[in-house]
N, C-alpha and C. Protein backbone atom coordinates (compact mmCIF):
# COMPACT_ATOMS: atom_id res chain seq x y z
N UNK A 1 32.82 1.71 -37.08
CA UNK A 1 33.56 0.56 -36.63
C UNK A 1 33.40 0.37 -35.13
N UNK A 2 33.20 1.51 -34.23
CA UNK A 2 33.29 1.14 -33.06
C UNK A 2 31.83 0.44 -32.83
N UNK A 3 30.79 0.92 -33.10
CA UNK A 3 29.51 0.41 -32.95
C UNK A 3 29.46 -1.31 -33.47
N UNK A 4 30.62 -1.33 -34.55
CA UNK A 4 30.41 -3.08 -35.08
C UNK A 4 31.26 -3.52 -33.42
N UNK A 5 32.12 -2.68 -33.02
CA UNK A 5 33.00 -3.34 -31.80
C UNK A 5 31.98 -3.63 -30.65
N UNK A 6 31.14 -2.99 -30.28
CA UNK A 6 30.02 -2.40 -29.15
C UNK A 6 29.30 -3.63 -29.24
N UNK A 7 28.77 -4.08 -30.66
CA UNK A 7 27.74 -4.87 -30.66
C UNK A 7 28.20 -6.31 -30.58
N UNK A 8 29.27 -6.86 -31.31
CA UNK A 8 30.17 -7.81 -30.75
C UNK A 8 30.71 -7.60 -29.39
N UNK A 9 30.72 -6.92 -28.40
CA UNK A 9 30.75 -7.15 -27.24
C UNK A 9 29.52 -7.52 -26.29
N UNK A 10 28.52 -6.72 -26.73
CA UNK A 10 27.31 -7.07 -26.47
C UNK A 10 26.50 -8.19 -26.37
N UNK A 11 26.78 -8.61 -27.45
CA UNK A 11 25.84 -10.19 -27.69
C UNK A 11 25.84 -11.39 -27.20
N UNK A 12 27.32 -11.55 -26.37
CA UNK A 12 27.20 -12.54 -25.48
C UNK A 12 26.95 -12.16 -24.09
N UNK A 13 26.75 -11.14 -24.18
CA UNK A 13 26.21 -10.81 -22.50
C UNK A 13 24.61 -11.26 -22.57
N UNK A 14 23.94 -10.61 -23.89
CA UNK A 14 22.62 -10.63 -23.92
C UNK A 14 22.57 -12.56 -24.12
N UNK A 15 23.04 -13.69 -24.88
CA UNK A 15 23.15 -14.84 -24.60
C UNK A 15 23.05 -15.28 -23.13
N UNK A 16 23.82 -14.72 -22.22
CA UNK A 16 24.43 -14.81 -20.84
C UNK A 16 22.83 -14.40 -20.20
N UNK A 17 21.86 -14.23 -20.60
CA UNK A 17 20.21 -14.16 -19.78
C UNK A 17 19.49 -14.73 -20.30
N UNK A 18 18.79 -15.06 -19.33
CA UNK A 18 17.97 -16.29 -18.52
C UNK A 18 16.35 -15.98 -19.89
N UNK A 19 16.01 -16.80 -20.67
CA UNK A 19 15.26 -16.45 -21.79
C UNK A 19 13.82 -16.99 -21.37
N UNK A 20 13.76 -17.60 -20.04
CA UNK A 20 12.55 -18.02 -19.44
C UNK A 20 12.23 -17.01 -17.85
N UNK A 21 13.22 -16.26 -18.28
CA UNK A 21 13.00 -15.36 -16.97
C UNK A 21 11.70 -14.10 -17.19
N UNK A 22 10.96 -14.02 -16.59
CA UNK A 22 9.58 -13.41 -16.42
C UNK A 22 9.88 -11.85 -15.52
N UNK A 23 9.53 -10.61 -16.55
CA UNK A 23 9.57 -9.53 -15.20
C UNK A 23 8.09 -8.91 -15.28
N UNK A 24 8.16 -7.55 -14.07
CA UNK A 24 6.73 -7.45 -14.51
C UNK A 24 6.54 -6.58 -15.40
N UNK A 25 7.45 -5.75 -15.71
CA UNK A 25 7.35 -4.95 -16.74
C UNK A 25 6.67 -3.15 -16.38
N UNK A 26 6.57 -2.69 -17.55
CA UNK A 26 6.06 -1.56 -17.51
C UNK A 26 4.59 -2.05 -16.86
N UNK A 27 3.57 -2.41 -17.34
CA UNK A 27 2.10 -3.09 -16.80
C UNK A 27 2.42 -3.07 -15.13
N UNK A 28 3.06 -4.01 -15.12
CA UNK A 28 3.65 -4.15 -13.47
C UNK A 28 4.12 -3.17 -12.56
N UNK A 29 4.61 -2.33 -12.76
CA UNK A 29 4.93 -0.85 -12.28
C UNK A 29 3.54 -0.14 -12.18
N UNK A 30 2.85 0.09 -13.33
CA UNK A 30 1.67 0.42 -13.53
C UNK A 30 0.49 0.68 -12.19
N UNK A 31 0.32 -0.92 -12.02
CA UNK A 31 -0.67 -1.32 -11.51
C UNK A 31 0.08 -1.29 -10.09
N UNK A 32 1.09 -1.82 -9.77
CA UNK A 32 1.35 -1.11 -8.23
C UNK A 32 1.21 0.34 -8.19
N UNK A 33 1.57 1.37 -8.69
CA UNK A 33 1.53 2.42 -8.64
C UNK A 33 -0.01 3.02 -8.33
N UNK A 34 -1.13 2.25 -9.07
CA UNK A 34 -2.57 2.57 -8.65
C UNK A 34 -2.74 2.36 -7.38
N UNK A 35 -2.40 1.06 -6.92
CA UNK A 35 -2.43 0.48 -5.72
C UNK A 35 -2.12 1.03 -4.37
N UNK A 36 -0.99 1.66 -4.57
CA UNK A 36 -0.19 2.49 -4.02
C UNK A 36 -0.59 3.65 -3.44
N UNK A 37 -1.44 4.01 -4.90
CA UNK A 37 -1.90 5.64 -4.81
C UNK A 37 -3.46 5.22 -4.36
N UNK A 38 -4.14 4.25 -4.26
CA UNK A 38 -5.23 4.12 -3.96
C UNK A 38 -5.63 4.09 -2.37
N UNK A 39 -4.30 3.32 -1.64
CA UNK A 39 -4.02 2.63 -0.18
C UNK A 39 -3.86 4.11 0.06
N UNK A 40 -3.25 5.15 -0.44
CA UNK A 40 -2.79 6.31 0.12
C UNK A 40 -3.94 7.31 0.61
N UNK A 41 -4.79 7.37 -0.60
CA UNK A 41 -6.17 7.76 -0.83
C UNK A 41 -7.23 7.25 0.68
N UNK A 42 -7.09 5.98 0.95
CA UNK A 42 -7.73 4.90 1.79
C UNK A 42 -7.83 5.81 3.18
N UNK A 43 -6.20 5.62 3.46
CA UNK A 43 -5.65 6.14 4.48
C UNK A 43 -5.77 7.48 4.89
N UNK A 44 -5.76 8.64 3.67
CA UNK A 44 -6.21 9.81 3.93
C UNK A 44 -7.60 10.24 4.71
N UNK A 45 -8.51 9.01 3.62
CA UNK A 45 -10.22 9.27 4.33
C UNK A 45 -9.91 8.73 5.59
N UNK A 46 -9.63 7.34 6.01
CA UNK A 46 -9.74 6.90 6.72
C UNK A 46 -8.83 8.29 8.09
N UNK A 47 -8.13 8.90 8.00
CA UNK A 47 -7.81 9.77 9.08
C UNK A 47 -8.57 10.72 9.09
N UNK A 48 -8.97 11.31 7.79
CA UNK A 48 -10.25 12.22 8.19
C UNK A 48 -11.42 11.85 8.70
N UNK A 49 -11.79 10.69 8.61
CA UNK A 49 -13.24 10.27 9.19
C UNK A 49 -12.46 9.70 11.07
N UNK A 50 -11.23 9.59 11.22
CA UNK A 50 -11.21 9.45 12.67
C UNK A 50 -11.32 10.75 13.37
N UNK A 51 -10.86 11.64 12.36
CA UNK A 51 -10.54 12.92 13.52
C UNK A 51 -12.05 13.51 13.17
N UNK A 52 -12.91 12.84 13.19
CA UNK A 52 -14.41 13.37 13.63
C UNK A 52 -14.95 12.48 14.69
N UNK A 53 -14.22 11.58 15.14
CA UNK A 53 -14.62 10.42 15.92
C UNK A 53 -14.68 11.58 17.52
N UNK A 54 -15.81 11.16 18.32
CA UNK A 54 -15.07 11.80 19.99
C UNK A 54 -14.81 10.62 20.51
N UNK A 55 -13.47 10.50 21.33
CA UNK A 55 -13.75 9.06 22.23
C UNK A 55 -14.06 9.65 23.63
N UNK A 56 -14.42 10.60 23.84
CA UNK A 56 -14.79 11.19 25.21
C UNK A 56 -16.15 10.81 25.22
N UNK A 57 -16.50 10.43 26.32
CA UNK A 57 -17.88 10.00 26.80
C UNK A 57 -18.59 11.02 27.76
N UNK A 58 -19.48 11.49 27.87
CA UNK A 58 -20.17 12.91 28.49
C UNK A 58 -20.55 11.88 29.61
N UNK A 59 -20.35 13.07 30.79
CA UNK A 59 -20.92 12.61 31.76
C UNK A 59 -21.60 11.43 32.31
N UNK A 60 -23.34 12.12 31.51
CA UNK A 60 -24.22 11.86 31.26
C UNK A 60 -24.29 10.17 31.11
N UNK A 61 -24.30 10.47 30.05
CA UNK A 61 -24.15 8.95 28.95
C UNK A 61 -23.75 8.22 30.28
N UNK A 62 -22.37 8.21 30.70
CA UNK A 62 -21.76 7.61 31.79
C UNK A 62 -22.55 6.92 32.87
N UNK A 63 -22.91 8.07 33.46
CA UNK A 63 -23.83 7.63 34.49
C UNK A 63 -24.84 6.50 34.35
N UNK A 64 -25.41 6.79 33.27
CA UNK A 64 -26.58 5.67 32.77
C UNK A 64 -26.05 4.69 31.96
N UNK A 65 -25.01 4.94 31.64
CA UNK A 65 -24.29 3.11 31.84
C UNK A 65 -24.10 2.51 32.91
N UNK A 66 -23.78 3.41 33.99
CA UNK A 66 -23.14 2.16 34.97
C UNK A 66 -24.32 1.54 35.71
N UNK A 67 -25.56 2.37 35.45
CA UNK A 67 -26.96 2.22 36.25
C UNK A 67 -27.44 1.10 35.32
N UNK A 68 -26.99 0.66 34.14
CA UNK A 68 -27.72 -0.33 33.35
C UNK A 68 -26.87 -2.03 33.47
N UNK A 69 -25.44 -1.79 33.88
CA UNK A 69 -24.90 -3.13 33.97
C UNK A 69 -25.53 -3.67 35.49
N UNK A 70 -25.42 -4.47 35.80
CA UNK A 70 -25.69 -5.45 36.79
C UNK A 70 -24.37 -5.38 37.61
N UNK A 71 -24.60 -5.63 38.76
CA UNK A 71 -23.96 -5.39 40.10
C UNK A 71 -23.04 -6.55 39.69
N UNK A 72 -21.76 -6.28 40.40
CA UNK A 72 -20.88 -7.66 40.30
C UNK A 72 -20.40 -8.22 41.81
N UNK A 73 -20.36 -9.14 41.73
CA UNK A 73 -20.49 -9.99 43.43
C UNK A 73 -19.11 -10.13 43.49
């Protein structure tokens, strides 16, 4: 009896939503979640391939840049 009570309480709530309303669903969770985990992935390489980067410039190199630009007036 209580379950006939439960479900007559129920049924006009479920009436009470929107029957053109669109979610994304399980699929939708899904596919952000790849996304998610892919950008993460991205970001990982992408910091390992900076911390091989040098931004220090040798001497060297230096010198024979400044000997290759043109004088400024």
């Amino acid at each position: 009896m209580s379950a006939h009570l439960a479900l007559t309480q129920l049924v006009p709530l479920a009436k009470e939503l929107d029957e053109n309303k669109v979610t994304p669903g399980v699929l939708g969770f899904i596919v952000f979640a790849v996304m998610a985990g892919a950008v993460w992935m991205l970001m990982k390489s992408m910091n390992r391939h900076m911390g091989k980067v040098s931004f220090e410039e040798t001497p060297a190199a230096a010198g024979t840049r400044q000997k290759q630009q043109p004088p400024q007036e």
